[in-house]
Every structure is written in C-alpha cells, then in structure tokens.
Protein backbone atom coordinates (compact mmCIF):
# COMPACT_ATOMS: atom_id res chain seq x y z
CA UNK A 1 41.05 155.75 38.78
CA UNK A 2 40.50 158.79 36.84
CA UNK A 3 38.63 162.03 37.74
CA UNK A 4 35.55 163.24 35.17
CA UNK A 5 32.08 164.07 35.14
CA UNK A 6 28.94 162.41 35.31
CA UNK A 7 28.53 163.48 31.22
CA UNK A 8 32.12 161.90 30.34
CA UNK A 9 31.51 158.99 32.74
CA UNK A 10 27.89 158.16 30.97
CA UNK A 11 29.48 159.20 27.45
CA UNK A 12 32.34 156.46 28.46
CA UNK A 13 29.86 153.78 29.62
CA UNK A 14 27.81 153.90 26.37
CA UNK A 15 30.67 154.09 24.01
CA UNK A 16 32.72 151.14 25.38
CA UNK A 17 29.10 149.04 24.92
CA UNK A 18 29.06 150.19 21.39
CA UNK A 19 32.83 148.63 20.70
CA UNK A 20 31.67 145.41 22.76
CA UNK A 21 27.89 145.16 21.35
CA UNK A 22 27.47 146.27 17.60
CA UNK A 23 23.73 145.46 18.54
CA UNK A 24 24.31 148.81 20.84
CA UNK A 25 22.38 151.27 18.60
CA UNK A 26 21.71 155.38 19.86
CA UNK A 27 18.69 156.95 19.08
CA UNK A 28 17.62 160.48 19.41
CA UNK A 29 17.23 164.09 18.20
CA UNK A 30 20.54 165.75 17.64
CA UNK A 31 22.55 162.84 18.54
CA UNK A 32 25.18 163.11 15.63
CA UNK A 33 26.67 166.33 14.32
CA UNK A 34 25.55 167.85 17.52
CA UNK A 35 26.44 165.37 19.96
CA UNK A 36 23.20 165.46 21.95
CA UNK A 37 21.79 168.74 23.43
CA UNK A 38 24.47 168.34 26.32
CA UNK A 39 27.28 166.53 24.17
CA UNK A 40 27.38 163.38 25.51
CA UNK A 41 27.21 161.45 22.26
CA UNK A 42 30.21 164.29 20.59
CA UNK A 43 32.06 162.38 18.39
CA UNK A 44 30.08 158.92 18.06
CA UNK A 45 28.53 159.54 14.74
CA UNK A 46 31.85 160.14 12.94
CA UNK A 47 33.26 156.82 15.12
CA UNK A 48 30.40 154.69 14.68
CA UNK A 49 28.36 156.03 11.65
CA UNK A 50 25.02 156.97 10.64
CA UNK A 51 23.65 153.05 11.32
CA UNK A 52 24.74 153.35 14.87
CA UNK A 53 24.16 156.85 15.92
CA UNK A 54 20.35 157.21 14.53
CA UNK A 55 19.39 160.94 14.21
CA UNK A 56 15.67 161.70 14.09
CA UNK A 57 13.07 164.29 13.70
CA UNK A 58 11.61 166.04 16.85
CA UNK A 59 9.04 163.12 17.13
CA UNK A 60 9.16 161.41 20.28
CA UNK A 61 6.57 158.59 19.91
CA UNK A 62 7.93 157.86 16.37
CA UNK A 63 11.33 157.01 17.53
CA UNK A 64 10.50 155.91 21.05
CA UNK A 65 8.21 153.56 19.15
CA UNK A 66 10.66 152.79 16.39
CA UNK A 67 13.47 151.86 18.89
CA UNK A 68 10.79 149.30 21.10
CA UNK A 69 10.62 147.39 17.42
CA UNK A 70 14.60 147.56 17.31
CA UNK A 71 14.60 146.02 20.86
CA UNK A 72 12.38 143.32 19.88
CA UNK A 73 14.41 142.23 16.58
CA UNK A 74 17.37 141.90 18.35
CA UNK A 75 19.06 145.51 18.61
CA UNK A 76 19.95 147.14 22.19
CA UNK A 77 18.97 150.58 21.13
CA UNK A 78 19.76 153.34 23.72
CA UNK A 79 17.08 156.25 23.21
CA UNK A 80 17.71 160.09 24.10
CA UNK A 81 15.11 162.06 25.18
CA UNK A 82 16.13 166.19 25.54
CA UNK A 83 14.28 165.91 28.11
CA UNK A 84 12.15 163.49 30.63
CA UNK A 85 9.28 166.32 30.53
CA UNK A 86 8.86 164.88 27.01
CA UNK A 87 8.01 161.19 27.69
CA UNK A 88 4.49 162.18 27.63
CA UNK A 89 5.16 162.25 23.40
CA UNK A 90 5.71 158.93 23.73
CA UNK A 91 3.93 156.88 26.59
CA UNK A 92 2.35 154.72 24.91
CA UNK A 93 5.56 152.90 22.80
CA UNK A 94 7.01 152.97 26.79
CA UNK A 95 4.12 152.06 28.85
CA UNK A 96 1.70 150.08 26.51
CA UNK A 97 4.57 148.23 24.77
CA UNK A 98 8.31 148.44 26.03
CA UNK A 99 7.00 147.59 29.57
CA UNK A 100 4.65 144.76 28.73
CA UNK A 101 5.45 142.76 25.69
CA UNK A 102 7.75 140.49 27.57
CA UNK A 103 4.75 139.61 29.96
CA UNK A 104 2.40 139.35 27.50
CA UNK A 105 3.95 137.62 24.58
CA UNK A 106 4.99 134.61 27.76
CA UNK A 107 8.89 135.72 27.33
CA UNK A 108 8.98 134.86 24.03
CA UNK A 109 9.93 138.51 23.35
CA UNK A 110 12.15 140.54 25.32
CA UNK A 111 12.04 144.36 24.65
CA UNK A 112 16.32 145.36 25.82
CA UNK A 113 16.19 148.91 25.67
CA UNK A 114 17.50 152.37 27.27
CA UNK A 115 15.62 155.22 27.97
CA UNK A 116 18.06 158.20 28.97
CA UNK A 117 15.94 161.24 30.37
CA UNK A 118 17.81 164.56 32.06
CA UNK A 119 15.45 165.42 34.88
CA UNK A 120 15.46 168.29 37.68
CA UNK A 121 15.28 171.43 38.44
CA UNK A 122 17.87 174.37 39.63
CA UNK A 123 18.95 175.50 35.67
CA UNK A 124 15.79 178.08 35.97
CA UNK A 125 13.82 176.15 33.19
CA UNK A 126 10.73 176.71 34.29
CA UNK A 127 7.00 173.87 34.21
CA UNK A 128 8.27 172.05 30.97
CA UNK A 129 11.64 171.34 31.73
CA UNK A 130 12.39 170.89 34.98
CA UNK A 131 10.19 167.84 36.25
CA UNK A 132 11.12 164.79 38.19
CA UNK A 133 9.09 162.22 36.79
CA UNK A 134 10.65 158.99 38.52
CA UNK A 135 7.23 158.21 40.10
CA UNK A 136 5.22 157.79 36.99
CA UNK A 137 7.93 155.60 35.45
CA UNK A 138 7.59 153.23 38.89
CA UNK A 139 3.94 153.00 38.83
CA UNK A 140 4.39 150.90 35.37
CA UNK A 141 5.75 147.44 35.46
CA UNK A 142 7.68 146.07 33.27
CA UNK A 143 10.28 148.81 33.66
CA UNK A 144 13.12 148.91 35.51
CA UNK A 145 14.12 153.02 36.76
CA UNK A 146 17.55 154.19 38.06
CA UNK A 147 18.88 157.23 39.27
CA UNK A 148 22.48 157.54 39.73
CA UNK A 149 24.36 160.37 41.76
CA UNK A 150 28.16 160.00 41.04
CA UNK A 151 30.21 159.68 37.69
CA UNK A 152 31.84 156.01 39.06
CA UNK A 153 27.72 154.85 39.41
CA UNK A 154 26.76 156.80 36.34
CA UNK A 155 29.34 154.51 34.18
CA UNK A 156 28.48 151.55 35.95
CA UNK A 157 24.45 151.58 35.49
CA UNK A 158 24.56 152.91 32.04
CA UNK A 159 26.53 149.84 31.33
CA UNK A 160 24.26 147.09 33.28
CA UNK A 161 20.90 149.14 31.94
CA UNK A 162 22.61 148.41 28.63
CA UNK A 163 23.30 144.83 29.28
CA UNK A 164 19.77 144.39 30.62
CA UNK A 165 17.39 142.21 28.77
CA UNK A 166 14.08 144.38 29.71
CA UNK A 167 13.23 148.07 29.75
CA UNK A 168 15.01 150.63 31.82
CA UNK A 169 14.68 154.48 32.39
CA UNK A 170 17.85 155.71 33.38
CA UNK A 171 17.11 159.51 34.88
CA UNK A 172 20.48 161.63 34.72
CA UNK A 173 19.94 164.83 36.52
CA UNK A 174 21.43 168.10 34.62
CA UNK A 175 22.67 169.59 37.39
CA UNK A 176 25.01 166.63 37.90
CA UNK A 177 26.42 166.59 34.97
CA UNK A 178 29.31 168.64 35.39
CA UNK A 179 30.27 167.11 39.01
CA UNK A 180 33.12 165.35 38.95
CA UNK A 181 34.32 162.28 40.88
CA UNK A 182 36.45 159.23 40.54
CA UNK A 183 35.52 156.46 38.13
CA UNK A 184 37.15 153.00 38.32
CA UNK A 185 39.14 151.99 35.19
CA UNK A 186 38.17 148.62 33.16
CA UNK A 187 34.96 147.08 32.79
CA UNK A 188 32.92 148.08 36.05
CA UNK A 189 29.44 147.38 36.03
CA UNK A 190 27.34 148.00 39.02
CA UNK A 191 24.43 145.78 39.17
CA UNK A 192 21.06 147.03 38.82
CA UNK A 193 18.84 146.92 42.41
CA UNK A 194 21.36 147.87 44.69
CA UNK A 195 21.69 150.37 46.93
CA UNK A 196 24.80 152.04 48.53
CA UNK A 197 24.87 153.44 51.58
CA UNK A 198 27.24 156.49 51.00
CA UNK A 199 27.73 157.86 54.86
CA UNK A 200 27.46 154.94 57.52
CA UNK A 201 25.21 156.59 60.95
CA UNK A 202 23.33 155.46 64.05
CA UNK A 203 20.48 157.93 64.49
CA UNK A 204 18.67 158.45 61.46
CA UNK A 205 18.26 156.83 57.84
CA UNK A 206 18.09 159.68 55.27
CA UNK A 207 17.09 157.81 52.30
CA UNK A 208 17.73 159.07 48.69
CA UNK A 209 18.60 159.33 45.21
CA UNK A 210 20.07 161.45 42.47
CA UNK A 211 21.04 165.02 43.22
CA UNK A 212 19.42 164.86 46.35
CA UNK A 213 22.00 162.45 47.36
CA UNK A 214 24.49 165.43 47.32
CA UNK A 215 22.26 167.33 49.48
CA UNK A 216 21.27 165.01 51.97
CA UNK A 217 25.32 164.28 52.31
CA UNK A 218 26.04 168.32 53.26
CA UNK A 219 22.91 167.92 55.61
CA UNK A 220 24.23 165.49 57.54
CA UNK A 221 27.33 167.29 58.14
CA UNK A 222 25.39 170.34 59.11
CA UNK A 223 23.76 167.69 61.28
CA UNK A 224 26.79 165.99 62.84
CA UNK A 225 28.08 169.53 64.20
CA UNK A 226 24.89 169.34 66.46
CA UNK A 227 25.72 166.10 67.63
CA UNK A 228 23.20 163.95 65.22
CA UNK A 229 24.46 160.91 63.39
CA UNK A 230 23.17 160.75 59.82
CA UNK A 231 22.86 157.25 58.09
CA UNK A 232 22.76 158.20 53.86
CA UNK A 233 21.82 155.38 52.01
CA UNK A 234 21.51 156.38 47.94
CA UNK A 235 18.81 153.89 46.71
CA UNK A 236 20.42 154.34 42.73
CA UNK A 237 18.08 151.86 41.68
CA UNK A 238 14.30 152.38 42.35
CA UNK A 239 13.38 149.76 40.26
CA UNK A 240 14.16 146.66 41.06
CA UNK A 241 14.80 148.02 44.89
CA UNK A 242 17.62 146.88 47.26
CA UNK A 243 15.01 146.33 50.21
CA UNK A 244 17.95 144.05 52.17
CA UNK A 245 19.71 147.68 52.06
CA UNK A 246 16.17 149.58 53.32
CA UNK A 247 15.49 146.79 56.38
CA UNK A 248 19.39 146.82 57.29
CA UNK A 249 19.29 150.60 57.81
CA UNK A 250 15.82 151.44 58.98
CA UNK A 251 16.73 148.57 61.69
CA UNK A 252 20.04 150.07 62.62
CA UNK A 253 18.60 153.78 62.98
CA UNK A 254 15.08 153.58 63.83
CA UNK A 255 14.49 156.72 62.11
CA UNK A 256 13.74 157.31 58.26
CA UNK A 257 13.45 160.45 56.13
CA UNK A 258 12.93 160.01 52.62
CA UNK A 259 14.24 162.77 49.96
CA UNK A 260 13.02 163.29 47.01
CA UNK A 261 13.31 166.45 44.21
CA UNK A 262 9.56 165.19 42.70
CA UNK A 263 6.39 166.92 44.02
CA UNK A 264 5.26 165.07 47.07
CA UNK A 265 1.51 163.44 46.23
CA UNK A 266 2.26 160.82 44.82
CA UNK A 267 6.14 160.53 45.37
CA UNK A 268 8.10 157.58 45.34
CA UNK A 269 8.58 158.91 48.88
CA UNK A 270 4.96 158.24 49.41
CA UNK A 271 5.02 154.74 48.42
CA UNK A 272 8.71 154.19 50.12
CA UNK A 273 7.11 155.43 53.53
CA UNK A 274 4.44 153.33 53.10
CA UNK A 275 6.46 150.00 52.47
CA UNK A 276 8.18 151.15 55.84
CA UNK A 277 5.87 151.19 57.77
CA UNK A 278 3.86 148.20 56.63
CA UNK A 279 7.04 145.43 56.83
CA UNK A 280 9.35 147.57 59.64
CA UNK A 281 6.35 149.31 62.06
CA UNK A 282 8.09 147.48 65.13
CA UNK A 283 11.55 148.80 64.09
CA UNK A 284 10.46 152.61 63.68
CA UNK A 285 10.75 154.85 66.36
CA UNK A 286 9.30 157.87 64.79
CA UNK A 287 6.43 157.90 61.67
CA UNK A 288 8.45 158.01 58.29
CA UNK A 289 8.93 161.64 57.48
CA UNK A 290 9.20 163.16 53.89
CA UNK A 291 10.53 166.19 52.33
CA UNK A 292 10.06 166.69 48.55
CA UNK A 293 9.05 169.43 46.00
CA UNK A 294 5.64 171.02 46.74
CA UNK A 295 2.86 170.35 44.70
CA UNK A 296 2.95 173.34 41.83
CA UNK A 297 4.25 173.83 38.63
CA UNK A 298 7.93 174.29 38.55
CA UNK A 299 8.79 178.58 38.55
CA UNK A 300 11.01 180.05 35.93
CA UNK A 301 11.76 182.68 39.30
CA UNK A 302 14.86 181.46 40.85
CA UNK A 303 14.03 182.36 44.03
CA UNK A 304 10.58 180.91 43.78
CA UNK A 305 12.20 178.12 42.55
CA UNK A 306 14.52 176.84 45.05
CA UNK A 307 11.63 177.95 47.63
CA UNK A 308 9.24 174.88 45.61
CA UNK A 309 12.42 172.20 45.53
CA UNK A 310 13.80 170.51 48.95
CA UNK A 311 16.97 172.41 50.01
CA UNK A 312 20.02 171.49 52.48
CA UNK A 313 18.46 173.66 55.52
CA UNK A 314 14.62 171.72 54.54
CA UNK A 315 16.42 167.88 55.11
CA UNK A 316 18.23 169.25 58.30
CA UNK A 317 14.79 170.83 59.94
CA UNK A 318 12.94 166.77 58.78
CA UNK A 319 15.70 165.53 60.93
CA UNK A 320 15.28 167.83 63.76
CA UNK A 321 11.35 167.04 63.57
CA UNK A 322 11.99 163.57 63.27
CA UNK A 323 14.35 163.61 66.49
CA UNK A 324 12.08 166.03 68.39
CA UNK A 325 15.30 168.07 68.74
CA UNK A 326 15.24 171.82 68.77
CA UNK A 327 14.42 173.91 65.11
C-alpha cells in the first residue's frame, strides 16, 4: 500500500496504461509543458512525447471530435476537459457520435474513449465552473459515467474506463483531489458497475457518490452518536449501475436517502428514487428522500454557496425526517 492523492492516484492509473497500451493517447489543452491545469499529466510529455501527450487549442468540439475519430481507428485516447462546465463545446462529438456509433454502425465500430471532467463546487468558482453535470451525461446512452471518491477507486476506474471498449465520462471532483488515502500496489483494476458499500448499517441506506461520499460518511457518525445506524453505500459507477448492491441494501434498511452535489430537478437522485420505488415499494418503509443542490446558478459568495450545495448537518436532518426522529 502506499498513501497519495486522488491527483497522483489518477496520474498513476493513466501513466501505467500508457507503458502497457501505446494505443493509450492524452488529449487536451495544456496537457504537456503544463501538465494539465491541476498537474496530473506533469511530466508525461517529456516521458511519452508529443504523439502521445496531444496538446490542443482551447477548442473543445475540435478535439473532443478529433479524439472520437482516434477511438474509432484504433487509438484509446483519454480526453481532458478543464472543466465538465465545458462539455457543452462539445456535445455533439460526445452525444451524437461517441455514444452511438457502436449502436448504429451494428458493432462494427467501437468508439474506446475517456472523457476526464473535474466537477463540483466548494473552490468559490462561481455558475461556469462549479457544476455537477453527471445527470445529463446519464440521460445519453451509449455512455458509461463514473464517479469515484477515494485515490485506491480513482486508480482503479481510470484504469478499467481505459480498458473499456465504449465511451466513458469519468467525473473527478476538485475538491478531492488533494485527499489522500491508501492505494493498492500492482495492477488493480476495479471493475466498472459496482458499487461499494463503504460503512455497513441497519437503519437507513444513504446512497451516494463522489465527494458526497465523504460527507454522507461524517453524517453518519454525527448520526450514530444519536443512536441511528447509517448504511453508506458509494454507487462509483452510475453507469452501468450495481442494482444487486441498491436491492441488497434498500432490503436490509428499509430506508433510502439519496445524495447528490447536482441541482435536484432532474437529478440522478430523481431517477434513482424513482427506480426504488418502482422495483422495491414493498421493501420501503418510508418514501425515498433526497437532498441535493437547489435549483440556481452556482454563487461566487461562499457563504451563499455552501447554503445552495448539500452539507453534513442537511444529510443528518434527511435522516431524521426519514426516521420521524426529532430535528
């Protein structure tokens, strides 16, 4: 085992598929001499060269576009976005193309590519930079989203997302990147599609992903010194979705809240609790509650801010609610 980042654990992932792959190709703005806006590629430009680390112009749908055609000659281009705010730049390369081409072409073409997006909120960067945009990139099929909240799962999806043969967003949030935890040595890769469930509990299923994974784990400590016993399962994957994991836990508990950092209409929370409660209405003992960002434009204001994003004390009082147990 050895103790790093999310960052180093990502930056380790991708550069151990570029010495197994050469087909492993990066792709982005200020991938090379800068190392990427948060320096996760430092150093792979002088190691690999210019044919491996590709840097391009501040054109999103060029290159997004230009790596799909990479994917579909062969390459396993990983692309960069600064941001996942900016995948609007280039939707249709992602949604029209990347995420269809295998369907449409009868598998004759098979588009294996990475999208790498920091998402979130908390760094004060106001509307444009701060989004969670996981729900649009589930509403499109054809391509395959994950999430991860720990360095060890970090390493381990960037390395299957790699491997995979279609389409995947892979959503790091920037506020994890400097948390540190242990990361297995040797070639760990942690399937795509399946969920971990990160505290085991009897009372209530708080279901998750991402940074809110960190927060849901301090809420249910909060919780247990009032005598509640929180179940945390980290989903990782929302596309494909370990639903074994969802039914084992929402069966054991009874009681779901789903967690989410995205604004709430529309939220993969929204579609989560309605999956619930259309294949597991007999197990539930309460309706399948939701906390999530509110529905406005991210504030620069960092108290205004952290008022519009779910919070520690927001997941505890969903519990409470969902309990009936004293505010």
């Amino acid at each position: 085992m050895s103790r790093i980042s999310v960052s180093q654990a990502i930056r380790e992932g991708m550069r151990e598929e570029m010495l197994r792959d050469p087909k492993v190709v990066m792709i982005g703005e200020d991938l090379g001499v800068m190392g990427s806006p948060f320096a996760i590629t430092k150093g792979f430009l002088e190691e690999f060269g210019p044919n491996r680390v590709i840097e391009t112009p501040i054109a999103e749908s060029g290159f997004t576009g230009m790596a799909v055609g990479a994917a579909m000659r062969g390459l396993r281009p990983v692309v960069e976005l600064m941001y996942n705010d900016f995948i609007g730049d280039a939707l249709d390369p992602v949604m029209n193309q990347a995420a269809k081409l295998r369907y449409m072409t009868g598998g004759q073409v098979s588009v294996p590519m990475v999208i790498r997006a920091p998402m979130g909120a908390g760094r004060r960067n106001a509307g444009q930079h701060s989004q969670c945009l996981e729900a649009l990139f589930t509403h499109i099929p054809g391509l395959k989203v994950v999430c991860p909240s720990t360095a060890a799962e970090a390493k381990g999806l960037i390395k299957a997302a790699i491997r995979d043969d279609d389409p995947v967003i892979f959503l790091e949030h920037k506020l994890l990147y400097a948390t540190k935890g242990e990361v297995p040595e040797g070639d760990r890769v942690i399937p795509l599609g399946l969920a971990d469930v990160k505290r085991e509990g009897a009372d209530v299923t708080i279901m998750t992903w991402s940074r809110q994974v960190l927060f849901a784990l301090d809420a249910a400590e909060r919780l247990a010194g009032e005598g509640v016993n929180a179940e945390i399962v980290d989903l990782r994957s929302l596309v494909p979705l370990d639903w074994d994991a969802i039914r084992a836990s929402v069966c054991k508990t009874h009681n779901v809240v789903v967690v989410e950092e995205g604004v709430r209409r529309g939220g993969v929370g929204a579609e989560l609790a309605a999956e619930i409660t259309e294949e597991l209405f007999d197990e539930l003992d309460s309706p399948v509650a939701r906390v999530a960002g509110l529905n406005v434009v991210s504030p620069f204001s960092p108290p205004l801010e952290d008022a519009v994003f779910p919070q520690v004390a927001d997941i505890v009082a969903a519990v409470k609610k969902t309990l009936n147990l004293p505010a």
